[in-house]
PDB file of N, CA and C in Angstrom:
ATOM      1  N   UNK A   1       0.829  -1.162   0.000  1.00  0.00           N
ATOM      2  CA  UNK A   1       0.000   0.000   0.000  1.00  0.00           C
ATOM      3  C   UNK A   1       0.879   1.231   0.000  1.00  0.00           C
ATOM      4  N   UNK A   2       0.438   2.473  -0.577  1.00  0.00           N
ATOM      5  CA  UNK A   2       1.148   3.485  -0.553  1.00  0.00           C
ATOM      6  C   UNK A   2       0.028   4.362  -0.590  1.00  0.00           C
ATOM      7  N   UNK A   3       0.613   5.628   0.493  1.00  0.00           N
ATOM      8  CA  UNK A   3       0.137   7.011   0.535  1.00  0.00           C
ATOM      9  C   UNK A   3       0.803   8.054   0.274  1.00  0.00           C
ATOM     10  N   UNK A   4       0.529   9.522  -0.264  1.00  0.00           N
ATOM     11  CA  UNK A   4       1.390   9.944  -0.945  1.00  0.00           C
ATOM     12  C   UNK A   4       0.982  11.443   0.411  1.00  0.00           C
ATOM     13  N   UNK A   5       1.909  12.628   0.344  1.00  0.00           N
ATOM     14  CA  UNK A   5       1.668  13.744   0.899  1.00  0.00           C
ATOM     15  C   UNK A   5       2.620  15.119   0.010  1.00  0.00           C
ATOM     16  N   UNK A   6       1.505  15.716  -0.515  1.00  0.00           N
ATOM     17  CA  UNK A   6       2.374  16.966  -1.507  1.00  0.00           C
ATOM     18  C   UNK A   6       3.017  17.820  -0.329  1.00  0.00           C
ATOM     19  N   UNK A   7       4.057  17.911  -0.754  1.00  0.00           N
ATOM     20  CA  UNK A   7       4.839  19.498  -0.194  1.00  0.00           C
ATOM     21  C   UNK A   7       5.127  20.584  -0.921  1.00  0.00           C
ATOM     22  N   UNK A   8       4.503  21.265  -0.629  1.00  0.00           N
ATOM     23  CA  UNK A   8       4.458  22.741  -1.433  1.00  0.00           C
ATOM     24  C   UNK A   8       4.890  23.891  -0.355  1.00  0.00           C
ATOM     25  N   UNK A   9       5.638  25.023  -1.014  1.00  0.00           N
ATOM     26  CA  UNK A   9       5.685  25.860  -0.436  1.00  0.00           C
ATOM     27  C   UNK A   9       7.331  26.129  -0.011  1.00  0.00           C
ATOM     28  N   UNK A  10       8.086  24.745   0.076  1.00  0.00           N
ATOM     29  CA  UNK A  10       9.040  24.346   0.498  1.00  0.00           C
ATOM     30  C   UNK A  10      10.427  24.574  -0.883  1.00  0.00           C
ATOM     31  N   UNK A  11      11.268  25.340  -1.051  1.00  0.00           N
ATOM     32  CA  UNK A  11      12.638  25.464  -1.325  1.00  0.00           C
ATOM     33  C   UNK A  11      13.864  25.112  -1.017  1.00  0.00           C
ATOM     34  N   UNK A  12      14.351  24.492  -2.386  1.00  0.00           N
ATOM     35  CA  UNK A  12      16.026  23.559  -1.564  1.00  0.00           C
ATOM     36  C   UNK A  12      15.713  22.308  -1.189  1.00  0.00           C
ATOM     37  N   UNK A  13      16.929  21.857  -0.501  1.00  0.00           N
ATOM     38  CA  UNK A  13      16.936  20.795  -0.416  1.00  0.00           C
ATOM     39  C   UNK A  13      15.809  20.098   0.825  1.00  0.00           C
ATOM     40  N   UNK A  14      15.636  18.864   1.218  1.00  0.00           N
ATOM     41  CA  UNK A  14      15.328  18.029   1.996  1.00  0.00           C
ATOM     42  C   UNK A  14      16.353  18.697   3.420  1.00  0.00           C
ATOM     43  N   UNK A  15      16.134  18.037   4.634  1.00  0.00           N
ATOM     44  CA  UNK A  15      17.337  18.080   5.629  1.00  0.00           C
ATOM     45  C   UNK A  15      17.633  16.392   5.507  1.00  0.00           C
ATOM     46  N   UNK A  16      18.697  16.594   6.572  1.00  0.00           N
ATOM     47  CA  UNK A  16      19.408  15.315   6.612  1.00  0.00           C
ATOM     48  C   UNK A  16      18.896  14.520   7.945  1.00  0.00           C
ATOM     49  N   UNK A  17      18.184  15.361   8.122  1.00  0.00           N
ATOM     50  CA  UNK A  17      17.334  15.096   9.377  1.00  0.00           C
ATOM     51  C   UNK A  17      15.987  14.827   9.229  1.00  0.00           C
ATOM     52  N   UNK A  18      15.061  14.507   8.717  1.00  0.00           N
ATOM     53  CA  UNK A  18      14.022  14.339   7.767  1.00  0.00           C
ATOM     54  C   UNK A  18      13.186  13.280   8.824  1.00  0.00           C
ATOM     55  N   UNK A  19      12.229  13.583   9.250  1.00  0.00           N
ATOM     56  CA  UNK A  19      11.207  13.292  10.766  1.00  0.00           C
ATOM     57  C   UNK A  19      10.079  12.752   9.265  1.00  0.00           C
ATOM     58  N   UNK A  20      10.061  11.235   9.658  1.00  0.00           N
ATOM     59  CA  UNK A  20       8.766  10.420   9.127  1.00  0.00           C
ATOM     60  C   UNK A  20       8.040   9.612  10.094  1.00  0.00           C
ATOM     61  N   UNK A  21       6.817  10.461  10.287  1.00  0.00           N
ATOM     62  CA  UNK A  21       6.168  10.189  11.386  1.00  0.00           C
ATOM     63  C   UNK A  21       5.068   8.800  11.298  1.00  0.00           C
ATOM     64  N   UNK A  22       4.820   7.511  11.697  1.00  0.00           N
ATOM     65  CA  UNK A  22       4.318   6.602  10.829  1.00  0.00           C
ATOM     66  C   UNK A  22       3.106   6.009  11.642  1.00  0.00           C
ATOM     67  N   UNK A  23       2.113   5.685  11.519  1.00  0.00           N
ATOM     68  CA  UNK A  23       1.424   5.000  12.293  1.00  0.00           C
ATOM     69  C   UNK A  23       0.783   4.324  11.660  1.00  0.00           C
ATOM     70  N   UNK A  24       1.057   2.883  11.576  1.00  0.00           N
ATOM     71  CA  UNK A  24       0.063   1.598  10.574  1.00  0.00           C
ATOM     72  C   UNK A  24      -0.603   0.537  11.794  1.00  0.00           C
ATOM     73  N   UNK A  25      -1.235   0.440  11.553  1.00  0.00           N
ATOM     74  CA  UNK A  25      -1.772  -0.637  11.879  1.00  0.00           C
ATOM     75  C   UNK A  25      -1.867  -2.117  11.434  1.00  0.00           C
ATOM     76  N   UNK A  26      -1.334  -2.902  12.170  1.00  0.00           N
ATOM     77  CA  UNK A  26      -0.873  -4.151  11.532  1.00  0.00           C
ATOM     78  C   UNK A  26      -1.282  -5.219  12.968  1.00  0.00           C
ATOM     79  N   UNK A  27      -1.519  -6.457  12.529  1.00  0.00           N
ATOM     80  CA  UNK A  27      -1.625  -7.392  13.388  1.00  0.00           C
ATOM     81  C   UNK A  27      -0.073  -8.396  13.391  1.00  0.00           C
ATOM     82  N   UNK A  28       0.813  -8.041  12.870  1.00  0.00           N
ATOM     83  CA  UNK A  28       2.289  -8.860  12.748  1.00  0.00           C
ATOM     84  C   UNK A  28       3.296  -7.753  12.527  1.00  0.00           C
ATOM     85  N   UNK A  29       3.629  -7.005  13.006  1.00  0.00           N
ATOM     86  CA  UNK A  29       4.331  -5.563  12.486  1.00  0.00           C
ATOM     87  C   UNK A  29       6.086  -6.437  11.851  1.00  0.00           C
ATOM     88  N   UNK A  30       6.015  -7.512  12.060  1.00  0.00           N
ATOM     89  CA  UNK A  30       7.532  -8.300  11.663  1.00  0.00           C
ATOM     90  C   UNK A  30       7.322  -8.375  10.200  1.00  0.00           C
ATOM     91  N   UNK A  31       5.646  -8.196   9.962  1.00  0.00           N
ATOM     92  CA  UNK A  31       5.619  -8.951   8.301  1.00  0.00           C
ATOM     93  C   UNK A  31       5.989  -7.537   7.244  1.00  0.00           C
ATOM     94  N   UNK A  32       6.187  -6.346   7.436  1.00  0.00           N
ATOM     95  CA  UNK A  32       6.149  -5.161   7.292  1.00  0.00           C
ATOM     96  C   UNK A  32       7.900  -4.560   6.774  1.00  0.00           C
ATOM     97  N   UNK A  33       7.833  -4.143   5.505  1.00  0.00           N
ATOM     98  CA  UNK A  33       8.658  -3.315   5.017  1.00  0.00           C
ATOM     99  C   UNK A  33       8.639  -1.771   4.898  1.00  0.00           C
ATOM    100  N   UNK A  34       8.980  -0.984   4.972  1.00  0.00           N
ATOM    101  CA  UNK A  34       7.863   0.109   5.200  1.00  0.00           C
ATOM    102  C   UNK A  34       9.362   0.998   4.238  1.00  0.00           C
ATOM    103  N   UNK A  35       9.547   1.934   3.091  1.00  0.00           N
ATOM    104  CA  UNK A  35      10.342   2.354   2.596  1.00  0.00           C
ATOM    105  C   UNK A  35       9.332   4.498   2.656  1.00  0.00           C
ATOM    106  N   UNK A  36      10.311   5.067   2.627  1.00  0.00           N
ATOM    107  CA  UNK A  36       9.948   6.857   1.984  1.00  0.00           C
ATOM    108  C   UNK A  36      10.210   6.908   0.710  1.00  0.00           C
ATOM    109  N   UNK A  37       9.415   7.246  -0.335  1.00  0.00           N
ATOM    110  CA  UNK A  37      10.053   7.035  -1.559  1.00  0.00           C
ATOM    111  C   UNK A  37      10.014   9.136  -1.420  1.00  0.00           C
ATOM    112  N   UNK A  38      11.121   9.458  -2.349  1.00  0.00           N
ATOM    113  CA  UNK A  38      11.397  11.006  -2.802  1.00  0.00           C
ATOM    114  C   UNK A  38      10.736  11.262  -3.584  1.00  0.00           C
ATOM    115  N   UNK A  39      10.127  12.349  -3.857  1.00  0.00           N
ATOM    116  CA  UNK A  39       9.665  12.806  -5.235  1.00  0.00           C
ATOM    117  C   UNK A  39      10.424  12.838  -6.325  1.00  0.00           C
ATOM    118  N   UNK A  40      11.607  12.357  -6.358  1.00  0.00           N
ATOM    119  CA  UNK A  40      12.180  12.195  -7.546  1.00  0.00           C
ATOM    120  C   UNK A  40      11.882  10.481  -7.763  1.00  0.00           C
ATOM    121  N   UNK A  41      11.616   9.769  -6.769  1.00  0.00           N
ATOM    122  CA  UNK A  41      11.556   8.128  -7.254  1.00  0.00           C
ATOM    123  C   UNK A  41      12.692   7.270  -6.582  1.00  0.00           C
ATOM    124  N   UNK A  42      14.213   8.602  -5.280  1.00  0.00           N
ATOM    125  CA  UNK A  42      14.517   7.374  -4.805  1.00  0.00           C
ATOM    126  C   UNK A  42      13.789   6.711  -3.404  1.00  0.00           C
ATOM    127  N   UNK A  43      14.359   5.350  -2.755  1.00  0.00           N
ATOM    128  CA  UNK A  43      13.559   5.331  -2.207  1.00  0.00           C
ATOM    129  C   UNK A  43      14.616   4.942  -0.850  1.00  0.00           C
ATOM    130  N   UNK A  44      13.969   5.129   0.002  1.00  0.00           N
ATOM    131  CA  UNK A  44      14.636   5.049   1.710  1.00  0.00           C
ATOM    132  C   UNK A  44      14.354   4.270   2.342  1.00  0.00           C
ATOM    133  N   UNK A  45      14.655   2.824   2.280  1.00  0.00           N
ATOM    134  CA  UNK A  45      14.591   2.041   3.606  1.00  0.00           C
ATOM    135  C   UNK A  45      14.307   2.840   4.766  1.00  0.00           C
ATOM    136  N   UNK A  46      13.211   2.368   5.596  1.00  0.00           N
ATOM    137  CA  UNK A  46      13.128   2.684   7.055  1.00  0.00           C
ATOM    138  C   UNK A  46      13.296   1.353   7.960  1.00  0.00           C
ATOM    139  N   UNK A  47      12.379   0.308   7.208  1.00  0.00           N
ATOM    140  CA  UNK A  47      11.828  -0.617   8.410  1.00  0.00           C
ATOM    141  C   UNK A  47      12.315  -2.158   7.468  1.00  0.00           C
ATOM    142  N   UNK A  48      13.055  -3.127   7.663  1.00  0.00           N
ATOM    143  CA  UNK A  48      12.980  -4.117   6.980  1.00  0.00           C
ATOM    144  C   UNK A  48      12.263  -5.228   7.629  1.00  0.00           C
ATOM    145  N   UNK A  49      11.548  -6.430   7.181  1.00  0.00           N
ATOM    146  CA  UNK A  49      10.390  -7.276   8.081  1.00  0.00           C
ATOM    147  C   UNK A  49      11.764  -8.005   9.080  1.00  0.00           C
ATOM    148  N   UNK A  50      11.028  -8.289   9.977  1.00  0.00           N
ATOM    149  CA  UNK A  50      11.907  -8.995  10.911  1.00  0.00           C
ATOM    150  C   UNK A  50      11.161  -9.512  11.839  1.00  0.00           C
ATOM    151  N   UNK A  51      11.433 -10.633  12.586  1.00  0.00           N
ATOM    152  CA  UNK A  51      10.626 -11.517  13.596  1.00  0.00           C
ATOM    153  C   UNK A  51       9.631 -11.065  14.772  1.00  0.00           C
ATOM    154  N   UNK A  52       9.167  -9.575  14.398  1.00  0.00           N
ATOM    155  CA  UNK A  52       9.116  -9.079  15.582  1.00  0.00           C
ATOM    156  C   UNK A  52       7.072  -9.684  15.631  1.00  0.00           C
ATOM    157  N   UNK A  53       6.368  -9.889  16.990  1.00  0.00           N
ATOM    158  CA  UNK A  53       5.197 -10.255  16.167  1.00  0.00           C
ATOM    159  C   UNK A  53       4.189  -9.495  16.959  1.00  0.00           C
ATOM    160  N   UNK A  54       4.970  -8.371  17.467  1.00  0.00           N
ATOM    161  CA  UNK A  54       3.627  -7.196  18.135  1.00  0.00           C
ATOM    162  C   UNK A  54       2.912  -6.490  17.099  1.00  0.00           C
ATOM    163  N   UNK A  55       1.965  -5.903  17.342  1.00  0.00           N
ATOM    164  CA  UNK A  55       0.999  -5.194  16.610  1.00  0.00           C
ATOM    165  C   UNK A  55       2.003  -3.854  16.367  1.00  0.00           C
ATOM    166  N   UNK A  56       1.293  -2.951  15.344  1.00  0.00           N
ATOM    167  CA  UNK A  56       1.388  -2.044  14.493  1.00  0.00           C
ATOM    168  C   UNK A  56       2.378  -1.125  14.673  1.00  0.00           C
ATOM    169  N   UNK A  57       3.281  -0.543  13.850  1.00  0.00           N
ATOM    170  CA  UNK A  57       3.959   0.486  13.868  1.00  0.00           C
ATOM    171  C   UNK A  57       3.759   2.106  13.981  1.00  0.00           C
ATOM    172  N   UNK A  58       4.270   2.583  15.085  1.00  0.00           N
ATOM    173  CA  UNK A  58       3.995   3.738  15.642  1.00  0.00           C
ATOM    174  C   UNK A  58       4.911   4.591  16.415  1.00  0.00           C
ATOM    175  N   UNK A  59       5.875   5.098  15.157  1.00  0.00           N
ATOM    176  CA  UNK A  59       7.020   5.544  15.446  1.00  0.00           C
ATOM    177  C   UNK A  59       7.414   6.826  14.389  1.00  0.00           C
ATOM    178  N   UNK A  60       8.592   7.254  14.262  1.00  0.00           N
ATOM    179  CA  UNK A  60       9.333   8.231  13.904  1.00  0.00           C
ATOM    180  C   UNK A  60      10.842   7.949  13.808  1.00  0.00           C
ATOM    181  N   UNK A  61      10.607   7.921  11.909  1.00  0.00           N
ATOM    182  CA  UNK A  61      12.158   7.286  11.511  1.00  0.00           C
ATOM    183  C   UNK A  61      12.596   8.284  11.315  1.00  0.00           C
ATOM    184  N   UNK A  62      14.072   8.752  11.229  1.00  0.00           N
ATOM    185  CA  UNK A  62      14.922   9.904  10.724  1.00  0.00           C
ATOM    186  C   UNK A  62      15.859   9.412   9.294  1.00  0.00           C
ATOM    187  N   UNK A  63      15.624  10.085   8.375  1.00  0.00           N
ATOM    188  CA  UNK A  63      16.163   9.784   7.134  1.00  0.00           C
ATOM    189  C   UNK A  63      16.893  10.938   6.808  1.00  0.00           C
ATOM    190  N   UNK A  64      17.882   9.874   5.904  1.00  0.00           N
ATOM    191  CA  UNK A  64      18.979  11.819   5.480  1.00  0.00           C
ATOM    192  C   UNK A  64      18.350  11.941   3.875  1.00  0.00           C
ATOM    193  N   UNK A  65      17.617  12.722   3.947  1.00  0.00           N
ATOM    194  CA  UNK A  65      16.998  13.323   2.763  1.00  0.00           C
ATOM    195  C   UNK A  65      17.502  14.690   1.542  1.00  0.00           C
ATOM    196  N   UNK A  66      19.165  14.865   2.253  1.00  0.00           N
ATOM    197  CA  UNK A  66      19.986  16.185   2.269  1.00  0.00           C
ATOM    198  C   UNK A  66      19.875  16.270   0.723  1.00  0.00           C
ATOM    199  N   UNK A  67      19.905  14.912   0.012  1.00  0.00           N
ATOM    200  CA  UNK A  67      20.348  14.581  -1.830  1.00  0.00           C
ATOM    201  C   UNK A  67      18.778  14.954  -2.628  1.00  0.00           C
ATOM    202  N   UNK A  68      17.797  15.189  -1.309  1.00  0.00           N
ATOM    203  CA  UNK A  68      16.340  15.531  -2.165  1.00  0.00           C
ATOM    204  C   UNK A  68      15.835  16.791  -1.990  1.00  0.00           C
ATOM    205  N   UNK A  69      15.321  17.170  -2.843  1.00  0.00           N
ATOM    206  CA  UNK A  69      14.196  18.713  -3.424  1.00  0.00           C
ATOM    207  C   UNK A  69      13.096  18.114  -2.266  1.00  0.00           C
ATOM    208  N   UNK A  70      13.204  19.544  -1.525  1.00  0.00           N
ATOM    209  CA  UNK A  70      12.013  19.592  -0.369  1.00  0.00           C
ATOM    210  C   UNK A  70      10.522  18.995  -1.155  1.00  0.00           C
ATOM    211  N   UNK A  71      10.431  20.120  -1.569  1.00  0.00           N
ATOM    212  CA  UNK A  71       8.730  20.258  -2.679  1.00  0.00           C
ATOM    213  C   UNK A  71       8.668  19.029  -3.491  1.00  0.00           C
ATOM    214  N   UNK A  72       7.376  18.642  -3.786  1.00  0.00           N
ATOM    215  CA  UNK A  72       6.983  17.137  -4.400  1.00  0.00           C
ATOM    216  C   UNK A  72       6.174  16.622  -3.855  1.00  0.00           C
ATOM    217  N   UNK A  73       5.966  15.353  -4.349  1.00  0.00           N
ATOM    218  CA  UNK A  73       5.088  14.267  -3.911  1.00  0.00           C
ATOM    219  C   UNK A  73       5.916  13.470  -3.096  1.00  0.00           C
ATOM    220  N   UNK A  74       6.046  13.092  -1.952  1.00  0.00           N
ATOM    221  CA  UNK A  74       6.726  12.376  -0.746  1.00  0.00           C
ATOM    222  C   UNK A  74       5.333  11.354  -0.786  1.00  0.00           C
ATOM    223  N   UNK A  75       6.162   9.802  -0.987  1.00  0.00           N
ATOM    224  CA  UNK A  75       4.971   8.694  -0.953  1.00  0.00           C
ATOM    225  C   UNK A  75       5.679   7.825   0.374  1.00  0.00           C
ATOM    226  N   UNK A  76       5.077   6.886   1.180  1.00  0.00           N
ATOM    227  CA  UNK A  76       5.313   6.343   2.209  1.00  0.00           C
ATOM    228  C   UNK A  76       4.548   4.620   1.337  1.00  0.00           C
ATOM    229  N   UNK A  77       5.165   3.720   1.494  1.00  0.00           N
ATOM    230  CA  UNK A  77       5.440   2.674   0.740  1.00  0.00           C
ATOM    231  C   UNK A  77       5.439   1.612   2.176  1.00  0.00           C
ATOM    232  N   UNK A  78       4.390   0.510   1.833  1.00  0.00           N
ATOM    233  CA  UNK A  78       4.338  -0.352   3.464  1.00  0.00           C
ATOM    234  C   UNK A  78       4.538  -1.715   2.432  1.00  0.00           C
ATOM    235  N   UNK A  79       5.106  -3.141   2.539  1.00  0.00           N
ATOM    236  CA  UNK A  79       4.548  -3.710   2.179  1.00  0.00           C
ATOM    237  C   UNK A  79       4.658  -5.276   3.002  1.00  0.00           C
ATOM    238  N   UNK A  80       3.514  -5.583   2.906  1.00  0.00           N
ATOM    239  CA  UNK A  80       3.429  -6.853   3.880  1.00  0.00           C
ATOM    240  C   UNK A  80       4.198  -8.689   3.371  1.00  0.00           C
ATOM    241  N   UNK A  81       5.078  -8.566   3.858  1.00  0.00           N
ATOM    242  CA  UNK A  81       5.884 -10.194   3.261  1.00  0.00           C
ATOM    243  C   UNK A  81       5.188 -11.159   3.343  1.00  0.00           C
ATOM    244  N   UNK A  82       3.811 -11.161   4.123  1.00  0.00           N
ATOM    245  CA  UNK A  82       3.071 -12.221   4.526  1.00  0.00           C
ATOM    246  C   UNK A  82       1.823 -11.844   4.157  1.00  0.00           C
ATOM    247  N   UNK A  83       0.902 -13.120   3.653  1.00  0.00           N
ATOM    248  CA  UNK A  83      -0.373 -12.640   3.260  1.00  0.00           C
ATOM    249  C   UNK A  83      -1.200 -12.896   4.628  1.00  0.00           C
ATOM    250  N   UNK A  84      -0.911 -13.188   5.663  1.00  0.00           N
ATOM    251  CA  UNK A  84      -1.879 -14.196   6.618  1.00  0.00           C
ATOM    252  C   UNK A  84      -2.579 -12.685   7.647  1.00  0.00           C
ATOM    253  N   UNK A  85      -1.577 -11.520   7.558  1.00  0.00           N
ATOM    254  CA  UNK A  85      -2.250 -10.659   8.584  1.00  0.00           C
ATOM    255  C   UNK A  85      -2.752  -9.415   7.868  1.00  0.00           C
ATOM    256  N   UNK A  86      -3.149  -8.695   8.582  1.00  0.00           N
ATOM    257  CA  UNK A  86      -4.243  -7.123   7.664  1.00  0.00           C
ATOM    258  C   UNK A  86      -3.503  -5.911   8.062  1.00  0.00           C
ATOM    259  N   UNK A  87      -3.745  -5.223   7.690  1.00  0.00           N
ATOM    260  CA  UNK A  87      -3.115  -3.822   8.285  1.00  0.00           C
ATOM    261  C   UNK A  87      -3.655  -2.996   6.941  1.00  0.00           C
ATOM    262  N   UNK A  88      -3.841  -1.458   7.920  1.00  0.00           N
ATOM    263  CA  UNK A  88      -3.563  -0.044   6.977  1.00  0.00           C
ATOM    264  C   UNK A  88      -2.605   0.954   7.573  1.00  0.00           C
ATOM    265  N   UNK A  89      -2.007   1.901   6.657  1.00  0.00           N
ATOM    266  CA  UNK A  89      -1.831   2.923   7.098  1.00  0.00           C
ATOM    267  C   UNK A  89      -2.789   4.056   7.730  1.00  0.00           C
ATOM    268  N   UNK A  90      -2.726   4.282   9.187  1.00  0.00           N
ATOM    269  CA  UNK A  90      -3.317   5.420   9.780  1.00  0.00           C
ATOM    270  C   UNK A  90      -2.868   6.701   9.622  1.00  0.00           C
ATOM    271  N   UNK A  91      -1.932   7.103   9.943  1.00  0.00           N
ATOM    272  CA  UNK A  91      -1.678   8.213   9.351  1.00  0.00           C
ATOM    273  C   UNK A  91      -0.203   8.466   9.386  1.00  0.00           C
ATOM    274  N   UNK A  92       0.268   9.369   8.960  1.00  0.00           N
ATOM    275  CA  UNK A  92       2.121   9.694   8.448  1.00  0.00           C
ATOM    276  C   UNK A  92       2.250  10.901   7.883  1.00  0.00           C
ATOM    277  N   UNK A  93       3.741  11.578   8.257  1.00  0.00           N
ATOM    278  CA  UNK A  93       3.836  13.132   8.389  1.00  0.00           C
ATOM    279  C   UNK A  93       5.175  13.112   8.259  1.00  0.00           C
ATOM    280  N   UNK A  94       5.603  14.249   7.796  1.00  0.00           N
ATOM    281  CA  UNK A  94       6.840  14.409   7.017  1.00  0.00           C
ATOM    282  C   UNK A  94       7.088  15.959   8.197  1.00  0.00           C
ATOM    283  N   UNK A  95       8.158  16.136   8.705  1.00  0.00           N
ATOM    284  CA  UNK A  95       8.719  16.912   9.319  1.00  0.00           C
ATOM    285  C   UNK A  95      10.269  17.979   8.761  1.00  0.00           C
ATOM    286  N   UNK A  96      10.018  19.055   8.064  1.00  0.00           N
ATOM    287  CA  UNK A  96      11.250  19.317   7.288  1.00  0.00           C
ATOM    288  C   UNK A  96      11.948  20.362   8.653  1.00  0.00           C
TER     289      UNK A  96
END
C-alpha cells in the first residue's frame, strides 16, 4: 500500500534530518517493510520485516533526505511479506 503527501511551499533541499512520522496498523508488524520514496523516485529504507510479532507500527524514523528537493510528492510505501495478517496505514507526516 502506498500514501502519498504533496509538499508545497518548500525550497532547496530536503534536511538530513528528515522526521517520518508513521502510524500503521498491523496485526504482525515483523511482516512489514515500510520504505519513503522522494519525489524524484529514490527510495529510503526505514523498516525491513523482521521476527518481531507485536501489533502495528507507531514511530518516527529519521532519514537523510539532504540529496532531495524539499517540494513534491513524498509517498510512504508499506509492504506486507506475509499474506496471513491485515493492516492499513493510519496516518504519516513528514517533518522538514
Amino acid at each position: 500500500m502506498t500514501s502519498s503527501i504533496a509538499v508545497t511551499g518548500l525550497t532547496g533541499k530536503a534536511p538530513a534530518t528528515l522526521k517520518v512520522g508513521v502510524d500503521i496498523k498491523h496485526t504482525y508488524r515483523g511482516d512489514l517493510v515500510i520504505d519513503l520514496v522522494a519525489p524524484d523516485g529514490t527510495t529510503y529504507r526505514m523498516k525491513n520485516a523482521s521476527n518481531d510479532s507485536s501489533d502495528n507500527v507507531i514511530t518516527t524514523y529519521t532519514v537523510d533526505a539532504s540529496s532531495e528537493v524539499a517540494g513534491g510528492t513524498w509517498k510512504l510505501r508499506v509492504q506486507d511479506t506475509y499474506s496471513a495478517d491485515t493492516g492499513y496505514i493510519d496516518s504519516w507526516k513528514l517533518t522538514f
